[in-house]
Structure formats: structure tokens, C-alpha cells
Protein backbone atom coordinates (compact mmCIF):
# COMPACT_ATOMS: atom_id res chain seq x y z
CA UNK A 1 1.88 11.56 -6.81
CA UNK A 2 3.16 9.53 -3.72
CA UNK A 3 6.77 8.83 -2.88
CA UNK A 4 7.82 5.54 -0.77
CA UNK A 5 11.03 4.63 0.30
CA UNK A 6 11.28 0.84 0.05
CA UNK A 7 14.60 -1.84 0.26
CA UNK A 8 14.95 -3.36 -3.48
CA UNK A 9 15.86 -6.68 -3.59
CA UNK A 10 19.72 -6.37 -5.12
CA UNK A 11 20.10 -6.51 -9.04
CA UNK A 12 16.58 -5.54 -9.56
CA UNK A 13 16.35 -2.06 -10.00
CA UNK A 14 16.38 1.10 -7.86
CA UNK A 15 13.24 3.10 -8.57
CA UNK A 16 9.97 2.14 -9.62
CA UNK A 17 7.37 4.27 -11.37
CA UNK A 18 3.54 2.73 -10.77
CA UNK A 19 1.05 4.06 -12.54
CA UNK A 20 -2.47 3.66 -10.44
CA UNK A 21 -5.80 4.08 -11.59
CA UNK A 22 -6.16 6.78 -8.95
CA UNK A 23 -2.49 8.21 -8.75
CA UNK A 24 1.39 7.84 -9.65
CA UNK A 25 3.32 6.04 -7.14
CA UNK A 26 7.19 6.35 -7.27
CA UNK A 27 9.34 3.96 -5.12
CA UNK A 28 12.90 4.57 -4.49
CA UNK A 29 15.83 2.65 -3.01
CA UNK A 30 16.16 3.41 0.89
CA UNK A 31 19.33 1.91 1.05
CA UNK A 32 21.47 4.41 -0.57
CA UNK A 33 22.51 8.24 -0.07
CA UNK A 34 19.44 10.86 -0.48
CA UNK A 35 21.51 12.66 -3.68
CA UNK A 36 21.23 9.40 -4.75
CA UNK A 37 17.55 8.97 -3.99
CA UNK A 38 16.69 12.41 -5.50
CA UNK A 39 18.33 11.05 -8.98
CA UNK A 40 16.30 8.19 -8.89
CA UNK A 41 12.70 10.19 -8.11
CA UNK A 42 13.82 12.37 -10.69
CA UNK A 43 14.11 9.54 -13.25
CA UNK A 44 10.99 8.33 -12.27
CA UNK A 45 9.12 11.30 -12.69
CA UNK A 46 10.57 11.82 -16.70
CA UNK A 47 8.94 8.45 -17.37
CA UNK A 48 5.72 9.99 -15.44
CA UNK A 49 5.94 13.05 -17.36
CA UNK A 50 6.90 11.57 -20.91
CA UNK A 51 4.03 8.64 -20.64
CA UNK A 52 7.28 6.05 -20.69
CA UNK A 53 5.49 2.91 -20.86
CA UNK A 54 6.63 -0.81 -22.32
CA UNK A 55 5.01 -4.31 -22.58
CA UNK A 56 7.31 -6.67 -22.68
CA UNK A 57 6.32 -8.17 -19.46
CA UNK A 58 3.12 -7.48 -16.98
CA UNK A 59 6.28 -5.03 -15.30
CA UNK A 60 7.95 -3.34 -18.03
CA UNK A 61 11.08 -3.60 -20.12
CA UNK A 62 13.45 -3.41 -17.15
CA UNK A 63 11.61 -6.33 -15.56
CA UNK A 64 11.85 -8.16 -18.90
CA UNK A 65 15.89 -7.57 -18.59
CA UNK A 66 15.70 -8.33 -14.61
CA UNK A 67 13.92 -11.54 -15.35
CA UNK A 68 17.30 -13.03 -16.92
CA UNK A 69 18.84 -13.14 -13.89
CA UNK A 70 16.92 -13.01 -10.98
CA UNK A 71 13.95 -15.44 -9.83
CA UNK A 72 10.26 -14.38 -10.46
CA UNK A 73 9.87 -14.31 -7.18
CA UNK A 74 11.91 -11.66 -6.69
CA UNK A 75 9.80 -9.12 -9.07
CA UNK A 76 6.67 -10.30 -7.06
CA UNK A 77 8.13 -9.46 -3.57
CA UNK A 78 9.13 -6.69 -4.79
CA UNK A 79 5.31 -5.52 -6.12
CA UNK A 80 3.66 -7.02 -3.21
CA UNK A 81 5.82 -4.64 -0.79
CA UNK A 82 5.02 -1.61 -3.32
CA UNK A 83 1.20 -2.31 -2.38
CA UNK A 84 1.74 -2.93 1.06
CA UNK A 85 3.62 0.24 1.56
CA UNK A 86 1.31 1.94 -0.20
CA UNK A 87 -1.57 0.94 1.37
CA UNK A 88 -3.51 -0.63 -1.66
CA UNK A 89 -4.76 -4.03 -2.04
CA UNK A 90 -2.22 -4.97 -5.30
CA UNK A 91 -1.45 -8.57 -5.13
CA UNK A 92 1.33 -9.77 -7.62
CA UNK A 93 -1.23 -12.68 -9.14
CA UNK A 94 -3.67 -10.55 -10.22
CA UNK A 95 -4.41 -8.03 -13.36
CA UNK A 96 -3.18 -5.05 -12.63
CA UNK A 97 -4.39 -1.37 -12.64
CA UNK A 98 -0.97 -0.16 -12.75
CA UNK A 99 1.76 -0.01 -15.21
CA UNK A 100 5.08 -0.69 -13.93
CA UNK A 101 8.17 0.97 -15.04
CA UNK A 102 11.50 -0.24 -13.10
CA UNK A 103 14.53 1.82 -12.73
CA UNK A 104 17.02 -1.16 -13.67
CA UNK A 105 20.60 0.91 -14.92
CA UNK A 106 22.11 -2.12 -16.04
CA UNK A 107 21.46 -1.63 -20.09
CA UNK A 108 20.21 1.68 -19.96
CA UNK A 109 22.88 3.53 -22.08
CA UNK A 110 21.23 1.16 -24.77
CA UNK A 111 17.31 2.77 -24.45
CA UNK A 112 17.37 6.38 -25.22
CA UNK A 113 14.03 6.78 -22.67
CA UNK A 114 16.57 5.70 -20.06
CA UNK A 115 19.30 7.84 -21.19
CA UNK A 116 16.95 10.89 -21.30
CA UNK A 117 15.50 9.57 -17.80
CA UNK A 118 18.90 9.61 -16.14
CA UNK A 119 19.94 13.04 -17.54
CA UNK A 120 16.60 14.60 -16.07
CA UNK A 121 17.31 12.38 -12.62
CA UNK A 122 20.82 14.43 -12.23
CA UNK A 123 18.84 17.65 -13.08
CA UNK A 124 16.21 17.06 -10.92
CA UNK A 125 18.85 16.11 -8.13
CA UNK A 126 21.01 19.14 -8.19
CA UNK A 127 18.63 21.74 -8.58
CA UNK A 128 16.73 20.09 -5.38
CA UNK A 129 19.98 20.45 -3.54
CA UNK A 130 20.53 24.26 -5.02
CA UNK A 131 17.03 24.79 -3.62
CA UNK A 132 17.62 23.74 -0.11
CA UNK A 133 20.81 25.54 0.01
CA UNK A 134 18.81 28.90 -0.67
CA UNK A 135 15.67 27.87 1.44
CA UNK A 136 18.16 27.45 4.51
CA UNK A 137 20.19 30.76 3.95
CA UNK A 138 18.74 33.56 5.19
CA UNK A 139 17.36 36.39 2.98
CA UNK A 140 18.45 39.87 3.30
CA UNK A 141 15.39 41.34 6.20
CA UNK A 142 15.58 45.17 3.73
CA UNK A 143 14.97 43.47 0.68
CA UNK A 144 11.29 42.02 -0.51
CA UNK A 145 12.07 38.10 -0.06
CA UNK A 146 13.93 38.68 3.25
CA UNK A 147 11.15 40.16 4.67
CA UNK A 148 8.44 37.67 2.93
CA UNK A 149 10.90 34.92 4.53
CA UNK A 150 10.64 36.82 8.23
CA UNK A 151 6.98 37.07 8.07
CA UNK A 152 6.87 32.97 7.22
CA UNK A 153 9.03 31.44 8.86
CA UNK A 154 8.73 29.89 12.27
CA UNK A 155 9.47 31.50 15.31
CA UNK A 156 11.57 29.66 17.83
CA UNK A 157 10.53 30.21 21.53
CA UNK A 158 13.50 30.25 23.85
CA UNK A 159 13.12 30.10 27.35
């Protein structure tokens, strides 16, 4: 799985789950806080996980609902710079080895994939966050872990 922060054009969504012929690809909104960004990986990864996958459009059922109000342009700008940032040769125009599955929250209380989705997002997010707080406190040097930690982590020279 590869994560890439990308700016979504506003209204559209803010994650996007693409599902290569080679590997997962998971874009998130850059412009926003990274609890925020964690929620939205998170969400992305329960559609991985779960096999989430719709046909309304070449995009997905969030791009069907995007469609109504934004440009079709706007869906292929944003696929084009999904490629680009991940380094494959994915042009908007062509058949696709990827699935897409967007992020879009507006309507989502009505899809219970996207309920579920957003529940394991918030999950995903604060445990993250409970698991940096412990990596970054120190562990007691006596017991097993403190001493596993000493032995691992990385020494700091100081002249």
C-alpha cells in the first residue's frame, strides 16, 4: 500500500482509495490537520480491507454524487494528479486498472459502507495518536520494554 498526500479540488472528496493492478494507493487531503488526515487513511483502508467497491461511474459512487455538482473536469484533474504523484502512467481517458473509491462525506450517513468507513477512520485515528504518545515516552530502563527501547533507539552524539 502507498500513501500520497495530494490538494483535492474543493467539494470533491477528501480521500481516495485506488485499487492498482500491482498495489493499493490511498490519497489523502494535504490541506487539512494530520488527525484529520489519519481519519481519512483510516477510512480508506476499511474500503481496502472490506473489498468496498461500486459502479456507478468509471470512479465510484462518490464520484457519481460529485458529478452533480462539480465539472468532469474536475474528477479528471483530480485522477491525472493521483497518477502523476504516484508515478504511474494513468491517464483519465483511458480504461483503467484501478478501481476508484472517493472519500466524498457529503451523503455518507445515507451508505452504511460509509458509515462503517468513518467509524473505523476515528478508530484508526486515535489509536495512531495513543501509539505515538507511548512510542515517544520513555520506558522504564529495569523493566523488559525499557531496556528493549534502550538497546533500539538512537543514540544522540553531543559534542
Amino acid at each position: 500500500m502507498r500513501l500520497r498526500s495530494i490538494p483535492f479540488p474543493p467539494g470533491i472528496a477528501s480521500g481516495v482509495w485506488v485499487d492498482r493492478a500491482s498495489h493499493d494507493l490511498i490519497g489523502y487531503e494535504q490541506n487539512t490537520d494530520p488527525a484529520h488526515q489519519l481519519v481519512i487513511i483510516g477510512h480508506e483502508a476499511w474500503h481496502m480491507f472490506q473489498g468496498h467497491c461500486s459502479s456507478l461511474t468509471a470512479h465510484g459512487a462518490a464520484a457519481a454524487r460529485s458529478e452533480e455538482s462539480q465539472p468532469p473536469d474536475a474528477l479528471a484533474q483530480l485522477v491525472a494528479l493521483i497518477a502523476e504523484t504516484d508515478g504511474a502512467e494513468l491517464s483519465p481517458t483511458t480504461s483503467m486498472d484501478a478501481s476508484l473509491h472517493f472519500a466524498a462525506r457529503a451523503g455518507a450517513h445515507e451508505n452504511e459502507d460509509e458509515v462503517e468507513a468513518e467509524l473505523f477512520g476515528y478508530r484508526f485515528a486515535t489509536d495512531v495518536q495513543v501509539a505515538l504518545t507511548e512510542a515517544r515516552t520513555a520506558a522504564d530502563p529495569d523493566q523488559l520494554a525499557g531496556r528493549i527501547q534502550a538497546s533500539m533507539a538512537h543514540r544522540v552524539r553531543r559534542s
